[in-house]
C-alpha atoms as a PDB file:
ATOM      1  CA  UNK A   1      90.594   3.580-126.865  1.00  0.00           C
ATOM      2  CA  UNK A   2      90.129   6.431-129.048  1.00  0.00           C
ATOM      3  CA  UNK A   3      88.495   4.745-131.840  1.00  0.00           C
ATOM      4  CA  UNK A   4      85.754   3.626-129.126  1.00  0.00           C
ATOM      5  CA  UNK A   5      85.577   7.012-128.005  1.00  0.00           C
ATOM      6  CA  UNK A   6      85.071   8.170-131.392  1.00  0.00           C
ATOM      7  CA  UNK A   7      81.628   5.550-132.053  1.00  0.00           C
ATOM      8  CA  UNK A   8      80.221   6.302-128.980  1.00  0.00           C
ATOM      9  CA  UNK A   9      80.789  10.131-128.743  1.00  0.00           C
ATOM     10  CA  UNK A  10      79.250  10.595-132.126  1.00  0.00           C
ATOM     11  CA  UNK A  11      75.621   9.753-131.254  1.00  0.00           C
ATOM     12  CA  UNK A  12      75.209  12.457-128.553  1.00  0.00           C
ATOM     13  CA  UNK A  13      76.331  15.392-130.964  1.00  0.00           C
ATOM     14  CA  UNK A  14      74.707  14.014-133.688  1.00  0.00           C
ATOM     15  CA  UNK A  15      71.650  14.391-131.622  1.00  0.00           C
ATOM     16  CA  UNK A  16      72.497  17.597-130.014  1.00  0.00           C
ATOM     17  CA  UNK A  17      72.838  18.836-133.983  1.00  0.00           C
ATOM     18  CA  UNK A  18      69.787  17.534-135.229  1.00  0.00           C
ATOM     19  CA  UNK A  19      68.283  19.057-132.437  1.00  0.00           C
ATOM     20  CA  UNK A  20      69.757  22.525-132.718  1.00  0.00           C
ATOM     21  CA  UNK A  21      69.003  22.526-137.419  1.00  0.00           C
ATOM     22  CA  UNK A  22      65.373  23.235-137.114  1.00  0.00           C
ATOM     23  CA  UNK A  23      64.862  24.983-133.403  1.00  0.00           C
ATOM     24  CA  UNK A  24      61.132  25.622-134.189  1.00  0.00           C
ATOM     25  CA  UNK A  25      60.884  22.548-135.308  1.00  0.00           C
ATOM     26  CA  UNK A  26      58.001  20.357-133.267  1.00  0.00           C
ATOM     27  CA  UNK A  27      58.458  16.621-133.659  1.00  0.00           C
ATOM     28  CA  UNK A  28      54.983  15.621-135.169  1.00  0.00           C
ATOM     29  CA  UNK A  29      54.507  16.441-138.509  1.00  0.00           C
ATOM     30  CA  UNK A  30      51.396  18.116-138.563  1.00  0.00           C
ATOM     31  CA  UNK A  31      52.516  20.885-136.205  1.00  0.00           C
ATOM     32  CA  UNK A  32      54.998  22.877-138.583  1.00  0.00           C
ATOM     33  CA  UNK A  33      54.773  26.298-138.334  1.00  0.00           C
ATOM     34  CA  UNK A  34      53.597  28.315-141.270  1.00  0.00           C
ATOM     35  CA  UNK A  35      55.937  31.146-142.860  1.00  0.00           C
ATOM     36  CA  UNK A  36      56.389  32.600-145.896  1.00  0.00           C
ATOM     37  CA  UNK A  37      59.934  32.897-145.637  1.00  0.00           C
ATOM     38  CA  UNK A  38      61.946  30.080-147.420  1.00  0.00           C
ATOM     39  CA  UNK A  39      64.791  31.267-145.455  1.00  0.00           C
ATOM     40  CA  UNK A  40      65.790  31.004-141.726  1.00  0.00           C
ATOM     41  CA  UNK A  41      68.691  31.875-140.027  1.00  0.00           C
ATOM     42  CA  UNK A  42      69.548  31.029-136.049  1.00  0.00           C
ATOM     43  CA  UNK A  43      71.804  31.945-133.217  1.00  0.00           C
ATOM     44  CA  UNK A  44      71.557  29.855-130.148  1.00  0.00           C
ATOM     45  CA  UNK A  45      73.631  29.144-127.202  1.00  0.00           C
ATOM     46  CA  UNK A  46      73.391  26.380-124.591  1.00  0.00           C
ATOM     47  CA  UNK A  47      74.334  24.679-121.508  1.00  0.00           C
ATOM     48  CA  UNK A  48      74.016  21.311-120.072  1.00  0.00           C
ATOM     49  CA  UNK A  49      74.886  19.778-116.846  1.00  0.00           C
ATOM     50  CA  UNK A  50      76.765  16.856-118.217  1.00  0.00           C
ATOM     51  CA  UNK A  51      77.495  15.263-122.157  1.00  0.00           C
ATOM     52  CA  UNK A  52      75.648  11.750-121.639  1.00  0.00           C
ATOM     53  CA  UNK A  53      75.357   8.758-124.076  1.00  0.00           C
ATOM     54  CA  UNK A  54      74.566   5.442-123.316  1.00  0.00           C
ATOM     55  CA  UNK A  55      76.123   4.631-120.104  1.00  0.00           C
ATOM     56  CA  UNK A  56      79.299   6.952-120.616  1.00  0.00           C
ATOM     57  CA  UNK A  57      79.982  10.743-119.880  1.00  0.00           C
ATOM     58  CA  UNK A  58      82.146  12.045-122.590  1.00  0.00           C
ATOM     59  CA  UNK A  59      82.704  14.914-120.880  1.00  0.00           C
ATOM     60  CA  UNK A  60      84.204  13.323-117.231  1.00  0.00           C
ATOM     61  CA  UNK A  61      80.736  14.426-115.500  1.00  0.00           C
ATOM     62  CA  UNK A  62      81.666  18.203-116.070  1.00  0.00           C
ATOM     63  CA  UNK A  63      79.281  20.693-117.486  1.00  0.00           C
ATOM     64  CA  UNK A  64      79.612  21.874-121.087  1.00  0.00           C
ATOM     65  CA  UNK A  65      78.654  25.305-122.943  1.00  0.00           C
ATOM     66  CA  UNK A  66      77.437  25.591-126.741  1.00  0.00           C
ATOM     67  CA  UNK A  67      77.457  28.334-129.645  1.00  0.00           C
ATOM     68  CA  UNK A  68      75.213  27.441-132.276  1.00  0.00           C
ATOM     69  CA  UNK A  69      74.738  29.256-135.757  1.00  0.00           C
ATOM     70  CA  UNK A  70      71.702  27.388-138.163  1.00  0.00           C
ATOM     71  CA  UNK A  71      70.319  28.127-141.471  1.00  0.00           C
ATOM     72  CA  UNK A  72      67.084  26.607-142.787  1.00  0.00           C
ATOM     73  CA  UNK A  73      65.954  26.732-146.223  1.00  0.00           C
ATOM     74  CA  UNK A  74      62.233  25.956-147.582  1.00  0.00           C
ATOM     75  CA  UNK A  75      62.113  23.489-144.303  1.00  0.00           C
ATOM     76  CA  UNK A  76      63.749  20.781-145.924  1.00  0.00           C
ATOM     77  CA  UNK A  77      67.678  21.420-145.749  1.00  0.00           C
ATOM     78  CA  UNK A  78      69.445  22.790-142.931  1.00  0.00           C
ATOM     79  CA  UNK A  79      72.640  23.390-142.126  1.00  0.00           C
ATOM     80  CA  UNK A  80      74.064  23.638-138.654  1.00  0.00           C
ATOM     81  CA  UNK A  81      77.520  24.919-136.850  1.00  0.00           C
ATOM     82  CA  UNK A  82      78.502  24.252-133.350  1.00  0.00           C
ATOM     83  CA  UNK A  83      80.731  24.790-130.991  1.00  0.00           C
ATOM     84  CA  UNK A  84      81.886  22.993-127.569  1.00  0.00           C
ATOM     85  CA  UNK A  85      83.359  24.068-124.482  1.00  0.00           C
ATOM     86  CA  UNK A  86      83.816  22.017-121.532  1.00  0.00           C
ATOM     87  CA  UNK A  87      83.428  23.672-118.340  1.00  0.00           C
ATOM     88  CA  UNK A  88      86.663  24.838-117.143  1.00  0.00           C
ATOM     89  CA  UNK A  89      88.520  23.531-119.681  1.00  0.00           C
ATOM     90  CA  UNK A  90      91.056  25.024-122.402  1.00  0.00           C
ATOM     91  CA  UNK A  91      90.760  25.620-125.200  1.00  0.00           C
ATOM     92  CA  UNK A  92      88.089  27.478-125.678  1.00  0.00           C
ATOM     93  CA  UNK A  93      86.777  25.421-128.308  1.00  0.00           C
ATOM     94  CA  UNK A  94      87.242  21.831-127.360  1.00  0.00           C
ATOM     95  CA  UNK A  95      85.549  20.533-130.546  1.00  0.00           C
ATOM     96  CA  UNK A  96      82.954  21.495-133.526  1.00  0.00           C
ATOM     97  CA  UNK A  97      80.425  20.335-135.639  1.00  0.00           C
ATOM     98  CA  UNK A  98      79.495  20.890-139.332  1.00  0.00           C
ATOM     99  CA  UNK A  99      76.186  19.173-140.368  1.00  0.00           C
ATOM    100  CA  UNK A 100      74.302  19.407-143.430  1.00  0.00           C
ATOM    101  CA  UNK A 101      70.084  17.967-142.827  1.00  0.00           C
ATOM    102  CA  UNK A 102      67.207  17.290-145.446  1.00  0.00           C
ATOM    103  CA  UNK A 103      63.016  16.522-143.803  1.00  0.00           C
ATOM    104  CA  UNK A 104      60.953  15.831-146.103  1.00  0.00           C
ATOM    105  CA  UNK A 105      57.231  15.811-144.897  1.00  0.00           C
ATOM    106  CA  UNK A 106      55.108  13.110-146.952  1.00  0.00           C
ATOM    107  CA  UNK A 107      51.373  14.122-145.189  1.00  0.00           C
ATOM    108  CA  UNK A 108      50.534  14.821-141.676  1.00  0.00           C
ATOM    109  CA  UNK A 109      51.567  11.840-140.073  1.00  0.00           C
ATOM    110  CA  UNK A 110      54.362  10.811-142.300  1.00  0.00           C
ATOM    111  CA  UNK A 111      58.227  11.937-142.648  1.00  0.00           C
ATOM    112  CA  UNK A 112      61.615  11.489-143.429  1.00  0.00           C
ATOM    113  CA  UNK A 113      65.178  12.796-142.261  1.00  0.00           C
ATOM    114  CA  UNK A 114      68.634  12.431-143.302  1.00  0.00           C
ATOM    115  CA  UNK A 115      71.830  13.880-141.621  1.00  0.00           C
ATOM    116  CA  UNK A 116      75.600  13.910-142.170  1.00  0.00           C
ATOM    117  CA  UNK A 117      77.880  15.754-139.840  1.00  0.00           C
ATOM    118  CA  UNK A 118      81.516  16.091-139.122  1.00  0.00           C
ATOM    119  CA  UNK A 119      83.183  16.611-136.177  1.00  0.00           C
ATOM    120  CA  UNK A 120      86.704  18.267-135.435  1.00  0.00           C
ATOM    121  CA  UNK A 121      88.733  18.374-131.719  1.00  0.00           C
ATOM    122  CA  UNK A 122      91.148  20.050-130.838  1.00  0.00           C
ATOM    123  CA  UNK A 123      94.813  18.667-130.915  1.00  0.00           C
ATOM    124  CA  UNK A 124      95.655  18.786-127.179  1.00  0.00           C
ATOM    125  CA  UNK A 125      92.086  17.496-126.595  1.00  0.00           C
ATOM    126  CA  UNK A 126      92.176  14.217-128.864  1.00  0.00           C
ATOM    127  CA  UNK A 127      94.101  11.862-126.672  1.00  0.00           C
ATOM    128  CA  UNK A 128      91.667  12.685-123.915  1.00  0.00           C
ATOM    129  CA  UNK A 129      88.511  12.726-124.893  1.00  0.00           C
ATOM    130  CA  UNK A 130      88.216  11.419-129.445  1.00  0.00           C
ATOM    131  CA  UNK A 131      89.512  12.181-133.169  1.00  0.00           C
ATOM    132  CA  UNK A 132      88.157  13.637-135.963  1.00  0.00           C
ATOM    133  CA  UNK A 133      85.042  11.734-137.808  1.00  0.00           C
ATOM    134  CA  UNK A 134      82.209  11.609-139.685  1.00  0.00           C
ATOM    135  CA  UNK A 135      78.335  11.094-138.820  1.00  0.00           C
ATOM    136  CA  UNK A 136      75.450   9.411-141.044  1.00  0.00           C
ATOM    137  CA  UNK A 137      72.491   9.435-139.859  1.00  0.00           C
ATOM    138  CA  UNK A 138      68.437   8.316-141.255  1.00  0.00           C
ATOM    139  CA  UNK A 139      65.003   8.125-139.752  1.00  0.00           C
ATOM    140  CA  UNK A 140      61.220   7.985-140.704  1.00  0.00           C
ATOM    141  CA  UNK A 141      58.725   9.648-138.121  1.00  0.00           C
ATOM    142  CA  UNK A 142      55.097   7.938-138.092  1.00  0.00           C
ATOM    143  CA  UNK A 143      52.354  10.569-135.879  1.00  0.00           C
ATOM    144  CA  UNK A 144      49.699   8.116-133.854  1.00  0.00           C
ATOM    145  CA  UNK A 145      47.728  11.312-132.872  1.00  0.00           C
ATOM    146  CA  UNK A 146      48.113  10.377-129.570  1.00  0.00           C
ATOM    147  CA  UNK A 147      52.304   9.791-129.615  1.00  0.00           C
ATOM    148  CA  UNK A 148      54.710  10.654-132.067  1.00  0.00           C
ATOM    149  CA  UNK A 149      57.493   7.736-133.456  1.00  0.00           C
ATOM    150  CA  UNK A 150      60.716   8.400-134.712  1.00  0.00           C
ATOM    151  CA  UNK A 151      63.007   5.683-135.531  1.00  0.00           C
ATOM    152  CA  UNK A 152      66.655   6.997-136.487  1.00  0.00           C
ATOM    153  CA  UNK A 153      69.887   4.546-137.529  1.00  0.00           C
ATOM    154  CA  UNK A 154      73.164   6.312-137.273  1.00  0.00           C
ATOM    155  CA  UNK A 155      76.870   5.411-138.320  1.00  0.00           C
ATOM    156  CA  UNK A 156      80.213   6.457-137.982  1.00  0.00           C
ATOM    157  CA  UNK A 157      82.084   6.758-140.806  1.00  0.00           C
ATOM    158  CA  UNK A 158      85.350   5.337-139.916  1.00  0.00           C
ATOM    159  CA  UNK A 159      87.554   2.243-140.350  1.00  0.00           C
ATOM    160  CA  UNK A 160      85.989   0.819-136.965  1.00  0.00           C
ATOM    161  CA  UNK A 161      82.442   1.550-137.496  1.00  0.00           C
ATOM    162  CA  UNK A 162      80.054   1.750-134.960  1.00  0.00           C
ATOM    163  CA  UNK A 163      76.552   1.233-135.273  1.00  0.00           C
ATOM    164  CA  UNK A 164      73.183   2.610-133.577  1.00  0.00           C
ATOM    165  CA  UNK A 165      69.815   2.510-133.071  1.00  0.00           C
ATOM    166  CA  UNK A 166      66.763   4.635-131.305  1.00  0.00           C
ATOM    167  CA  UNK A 167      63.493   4.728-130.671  1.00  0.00           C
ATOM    168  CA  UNK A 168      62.170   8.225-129.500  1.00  0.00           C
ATOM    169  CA  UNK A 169      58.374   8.840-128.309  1.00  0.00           C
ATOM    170  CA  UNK A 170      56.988  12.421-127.793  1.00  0.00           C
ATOM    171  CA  UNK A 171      54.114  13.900-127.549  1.00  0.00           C
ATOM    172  CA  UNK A 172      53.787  17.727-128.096  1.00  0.00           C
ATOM    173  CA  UNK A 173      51.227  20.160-127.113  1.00  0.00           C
ATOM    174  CA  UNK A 174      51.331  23.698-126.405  1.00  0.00           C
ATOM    175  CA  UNK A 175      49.365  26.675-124.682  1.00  0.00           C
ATOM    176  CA  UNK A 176      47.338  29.150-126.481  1.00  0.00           C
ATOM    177  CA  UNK A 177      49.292  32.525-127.866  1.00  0.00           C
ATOM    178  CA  UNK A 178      49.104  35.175-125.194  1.00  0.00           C
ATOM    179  CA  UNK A 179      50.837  38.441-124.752  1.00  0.00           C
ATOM    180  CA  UNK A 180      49.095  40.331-127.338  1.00  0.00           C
ATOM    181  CA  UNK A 181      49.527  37.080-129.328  1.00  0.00           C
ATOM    182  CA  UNK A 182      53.142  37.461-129.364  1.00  0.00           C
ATOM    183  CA  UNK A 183      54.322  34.693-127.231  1.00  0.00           C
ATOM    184  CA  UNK A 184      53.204  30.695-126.449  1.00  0.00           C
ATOM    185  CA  UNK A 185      54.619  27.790-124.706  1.00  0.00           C
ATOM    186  CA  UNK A 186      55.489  24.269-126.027  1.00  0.00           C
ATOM    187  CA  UNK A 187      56.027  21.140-124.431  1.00  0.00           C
ATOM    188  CA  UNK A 188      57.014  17.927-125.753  1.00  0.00           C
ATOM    189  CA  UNK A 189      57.671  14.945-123.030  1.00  0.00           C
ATOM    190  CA  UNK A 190      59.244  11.893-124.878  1.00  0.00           C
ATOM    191  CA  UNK A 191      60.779   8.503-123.909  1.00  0.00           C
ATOM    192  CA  UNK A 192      63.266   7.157-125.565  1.00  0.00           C
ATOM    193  CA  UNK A 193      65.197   3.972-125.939  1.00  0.00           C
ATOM    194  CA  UNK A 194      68.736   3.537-127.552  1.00  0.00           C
ATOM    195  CA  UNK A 195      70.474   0.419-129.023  1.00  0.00           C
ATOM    196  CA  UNK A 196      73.701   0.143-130.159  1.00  0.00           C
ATOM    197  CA  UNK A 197      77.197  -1.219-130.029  1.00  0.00           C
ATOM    198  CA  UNK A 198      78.740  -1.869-126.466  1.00  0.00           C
ATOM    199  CA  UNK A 199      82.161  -2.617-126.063  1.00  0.00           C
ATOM    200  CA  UNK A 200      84.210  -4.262-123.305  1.00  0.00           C
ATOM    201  CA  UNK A 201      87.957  -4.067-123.025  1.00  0.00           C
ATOM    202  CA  UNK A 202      89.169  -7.735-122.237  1.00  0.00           C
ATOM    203  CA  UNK A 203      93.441  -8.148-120.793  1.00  0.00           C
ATOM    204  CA  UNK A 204      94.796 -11.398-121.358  1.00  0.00           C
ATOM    205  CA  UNK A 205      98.292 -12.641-119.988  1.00  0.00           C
ATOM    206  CA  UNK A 206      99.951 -15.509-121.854  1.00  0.00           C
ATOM    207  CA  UNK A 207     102.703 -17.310-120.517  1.00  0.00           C
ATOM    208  CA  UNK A 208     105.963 -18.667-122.262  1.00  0.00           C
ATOM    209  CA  UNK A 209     109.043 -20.416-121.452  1.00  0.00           C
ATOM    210  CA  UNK A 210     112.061 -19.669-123.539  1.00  0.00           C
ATOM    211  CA  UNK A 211     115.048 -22.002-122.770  1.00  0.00           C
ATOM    212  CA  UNK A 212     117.779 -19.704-121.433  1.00  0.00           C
ATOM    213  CA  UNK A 213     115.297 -16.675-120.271  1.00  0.00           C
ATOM    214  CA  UNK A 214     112.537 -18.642-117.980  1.00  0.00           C
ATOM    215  CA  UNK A 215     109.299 -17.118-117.890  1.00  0.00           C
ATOM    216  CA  UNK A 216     108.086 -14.610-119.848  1.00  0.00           C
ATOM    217  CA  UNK A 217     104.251 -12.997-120.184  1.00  0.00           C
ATOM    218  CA  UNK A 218     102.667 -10.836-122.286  1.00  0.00           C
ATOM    219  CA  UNK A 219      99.900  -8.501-122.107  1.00  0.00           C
ATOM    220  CA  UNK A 220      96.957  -8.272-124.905  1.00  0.00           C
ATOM    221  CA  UNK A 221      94.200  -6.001-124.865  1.00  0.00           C
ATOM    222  CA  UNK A 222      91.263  -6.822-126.578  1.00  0.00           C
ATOM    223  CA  UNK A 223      87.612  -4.823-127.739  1.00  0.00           C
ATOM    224  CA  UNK A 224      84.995  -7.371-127.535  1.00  0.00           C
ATOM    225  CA  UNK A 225      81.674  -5.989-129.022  1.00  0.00           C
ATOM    226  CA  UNK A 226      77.682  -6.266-128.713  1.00  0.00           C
ATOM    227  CA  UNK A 227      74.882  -5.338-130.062  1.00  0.00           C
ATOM    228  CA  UNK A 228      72.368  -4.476-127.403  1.00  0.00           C
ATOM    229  CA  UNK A 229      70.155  -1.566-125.153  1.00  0.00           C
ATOM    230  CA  UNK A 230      72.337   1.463-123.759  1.00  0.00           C
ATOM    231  CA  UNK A 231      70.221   3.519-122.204  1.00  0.00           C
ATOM    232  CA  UNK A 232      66.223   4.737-121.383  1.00  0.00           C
ATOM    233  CA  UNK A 233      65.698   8.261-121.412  1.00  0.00           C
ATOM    234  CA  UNK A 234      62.717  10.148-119.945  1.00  0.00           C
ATOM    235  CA  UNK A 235      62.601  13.756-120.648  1.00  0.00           C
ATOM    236  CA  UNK A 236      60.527  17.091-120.954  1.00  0.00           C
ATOM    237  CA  UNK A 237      61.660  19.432-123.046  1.00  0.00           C
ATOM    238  CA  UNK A 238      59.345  23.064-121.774  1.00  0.00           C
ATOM    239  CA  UNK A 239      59.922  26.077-124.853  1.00  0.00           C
ATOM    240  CA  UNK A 240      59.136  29.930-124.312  1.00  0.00           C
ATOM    241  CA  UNK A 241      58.695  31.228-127.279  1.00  0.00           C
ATOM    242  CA  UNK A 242      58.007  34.744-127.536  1.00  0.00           C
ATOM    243  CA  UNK A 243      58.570  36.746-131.226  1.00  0.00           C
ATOM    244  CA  UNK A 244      61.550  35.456-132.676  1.00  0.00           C
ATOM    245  CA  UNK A 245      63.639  34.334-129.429  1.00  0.00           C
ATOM    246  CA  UNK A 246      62.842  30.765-127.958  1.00  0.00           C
ATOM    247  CA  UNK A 247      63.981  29.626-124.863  1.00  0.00           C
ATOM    248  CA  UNK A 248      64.394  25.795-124.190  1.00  0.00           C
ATOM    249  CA  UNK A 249      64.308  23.963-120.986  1.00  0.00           C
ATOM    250  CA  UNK A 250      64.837  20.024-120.363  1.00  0.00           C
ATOM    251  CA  UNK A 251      65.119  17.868-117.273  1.00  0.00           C
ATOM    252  CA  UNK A 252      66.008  14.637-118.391  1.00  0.00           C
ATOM    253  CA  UNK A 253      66.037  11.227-116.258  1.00  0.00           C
ATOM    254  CA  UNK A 254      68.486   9.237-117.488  1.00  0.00           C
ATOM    255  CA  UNK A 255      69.343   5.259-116.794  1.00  0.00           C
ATOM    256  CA  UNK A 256      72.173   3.870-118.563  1.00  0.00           C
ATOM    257  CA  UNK A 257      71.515   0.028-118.819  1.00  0.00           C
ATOM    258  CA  UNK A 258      75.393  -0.361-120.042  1.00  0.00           C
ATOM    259  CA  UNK A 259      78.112   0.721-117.981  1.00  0.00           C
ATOM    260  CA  UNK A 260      82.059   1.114-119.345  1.00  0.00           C
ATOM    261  CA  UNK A 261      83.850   1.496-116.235  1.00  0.00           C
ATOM    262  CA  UNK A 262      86.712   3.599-117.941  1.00  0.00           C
ATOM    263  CA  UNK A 263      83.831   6.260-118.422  1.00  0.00           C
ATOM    264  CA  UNK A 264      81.131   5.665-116.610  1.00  0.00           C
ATOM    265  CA  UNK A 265      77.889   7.765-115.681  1.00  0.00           C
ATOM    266  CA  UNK A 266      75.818   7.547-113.233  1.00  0.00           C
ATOM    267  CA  UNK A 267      72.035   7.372-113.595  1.00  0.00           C
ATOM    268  CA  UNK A 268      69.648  10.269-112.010  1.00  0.00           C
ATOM    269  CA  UNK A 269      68.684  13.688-113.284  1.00  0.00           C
ATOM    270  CA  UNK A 270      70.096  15.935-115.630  1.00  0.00           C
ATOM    271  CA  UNK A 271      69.279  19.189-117.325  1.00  0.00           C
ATOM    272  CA  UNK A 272      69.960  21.164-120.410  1.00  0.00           C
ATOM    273  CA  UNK A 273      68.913  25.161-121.679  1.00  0.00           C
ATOM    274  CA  UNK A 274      68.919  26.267-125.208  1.00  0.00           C
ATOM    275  CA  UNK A 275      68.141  29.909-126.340  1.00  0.00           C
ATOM    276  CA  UNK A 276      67.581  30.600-130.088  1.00  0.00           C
ATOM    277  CA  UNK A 277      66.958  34.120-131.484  1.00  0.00           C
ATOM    278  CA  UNK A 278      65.935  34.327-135.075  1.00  0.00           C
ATOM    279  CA  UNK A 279      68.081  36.656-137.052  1.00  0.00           C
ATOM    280  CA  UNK A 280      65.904  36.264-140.519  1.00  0.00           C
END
């Protein structure tokens, strides 16, 4: 159970990481900001009402709490650190993140990411909720002008694997500077589908006579596994910006298509706050 805890846990921080690298970051290419600085660093914090992915809340439908610390350098390689608290919940730190991310931009409708993360729980925490492990993840972003594409492939990198797939599209726009030309707001309203590995825990009993003891049956648990649609997402992520703070807001409608009934989640809305303040 922990092994499939582990593949499908490692998606949604993965995510919330890649996410959290490069918080000024728009989604189509063409809308980098300009600076002159080559280097960036972040401190953020978050909240969200519930740790979703694909039809399962790893968190037991609680809320959970973040501490982010990022560095950026040239745009191209970030590196992120994050930390997890459950709501209510000891310890403190329930689990972490390390990951290391390259973009490179090609032109203005054309570019690349790579990721690899790590992710460490705490001891009293690992029979609960996963293990430690290892993230890989790749996608290529394609702007249509009108709606921006990103394709991303993630794996685990453990014995048991674990294999995904999404398609994210988002289209980003924001409001003209005001405030002495100190602040704007962004907004960047995407769909998104995922695909990936969906497991089902199958109990067979087998029966067997043995001369002298009668009847005797055993109990086998079995993972059976398919590749297939988890979830549709539908959300719209709203960003203050204003000098170097940025607050994030995003209600987020979310339908899992595949349900595990050992940790289910139910479908509706959901919402999540980031706030980044840009040290250098």
């Amino acid at each position: 159970m922990r092994n499939k805890l582990v593949m499908i846990s490692g998606m949604l921080m993965f995510l919330q990481s890649m996410n959290a690298i490069n918080p000024d970051d728009n989604n189509n290419s063409d809308t980098v900001s300009i600076t002159t600085s080559k280097h960036a660093l972040y401190a953020g914090a978050g909240y969200g009402s519930d740790m979703l992915y694909s039809g399962y809340s790893l968190s037991g439908n609680q809320p959970f709490y973040s501490m982010d610390l990022l560095y950026s350098y040239n745009r191209k390689w970030s590196l992120a650190f994050v930390t997890y608290n459950l709501d209510g919940k000891s310890p403190v730190v329930t689990f972490y993140d390390v990951a290391l991310g390259y973009r490179h931009i090609f032109n203005s409708w054309f570019d690349v990411r790579g990721s690899l993360a790590s992710y460490f729980t705490a001891k009293s925490a690992q029979e609960e909720y996963f293990g430690n492990f290892s993230y890989l993840s790749v996608s290529t972003g394609y702007d249509w002008r009108i709606l921006y594409t990103r394709a991303i492939y993630s794996t685990t990198l453990n014995r048991s694997g674990g294999s995904y797939f999404q398609i994210k599209n988002s289209h980003y726009f924001s409001t003209p500077d005001f405030w002495d030309g100190n602040a704007f707001m962004d907004f960047n309203p995407a769909f998104n589908f995922v695909f990936g590995d969906r497991y089902k825990l199958y109990t067979t009993t087998t029966r067997t006579v043995i001369p002298g003891v009668g009847n005797v049956e055993q109990t086998m648990e079995e993972i059976d596994t398919s590749f297939g649609l988890m979830d549709f997402e539908l959300s719209f992520p709203i960003s203050f910006n204003y000098g170097n703070a940025t607050l994030e807001a995003e209600p987020l409608f979310y339908y899992p298509v595949h349900k595990d009934p050992d940790f289910p989640s139910q479908k509706g809305l959901f919402f999540f706050v980031n706030l980044y303040f840009r040290i250098l």
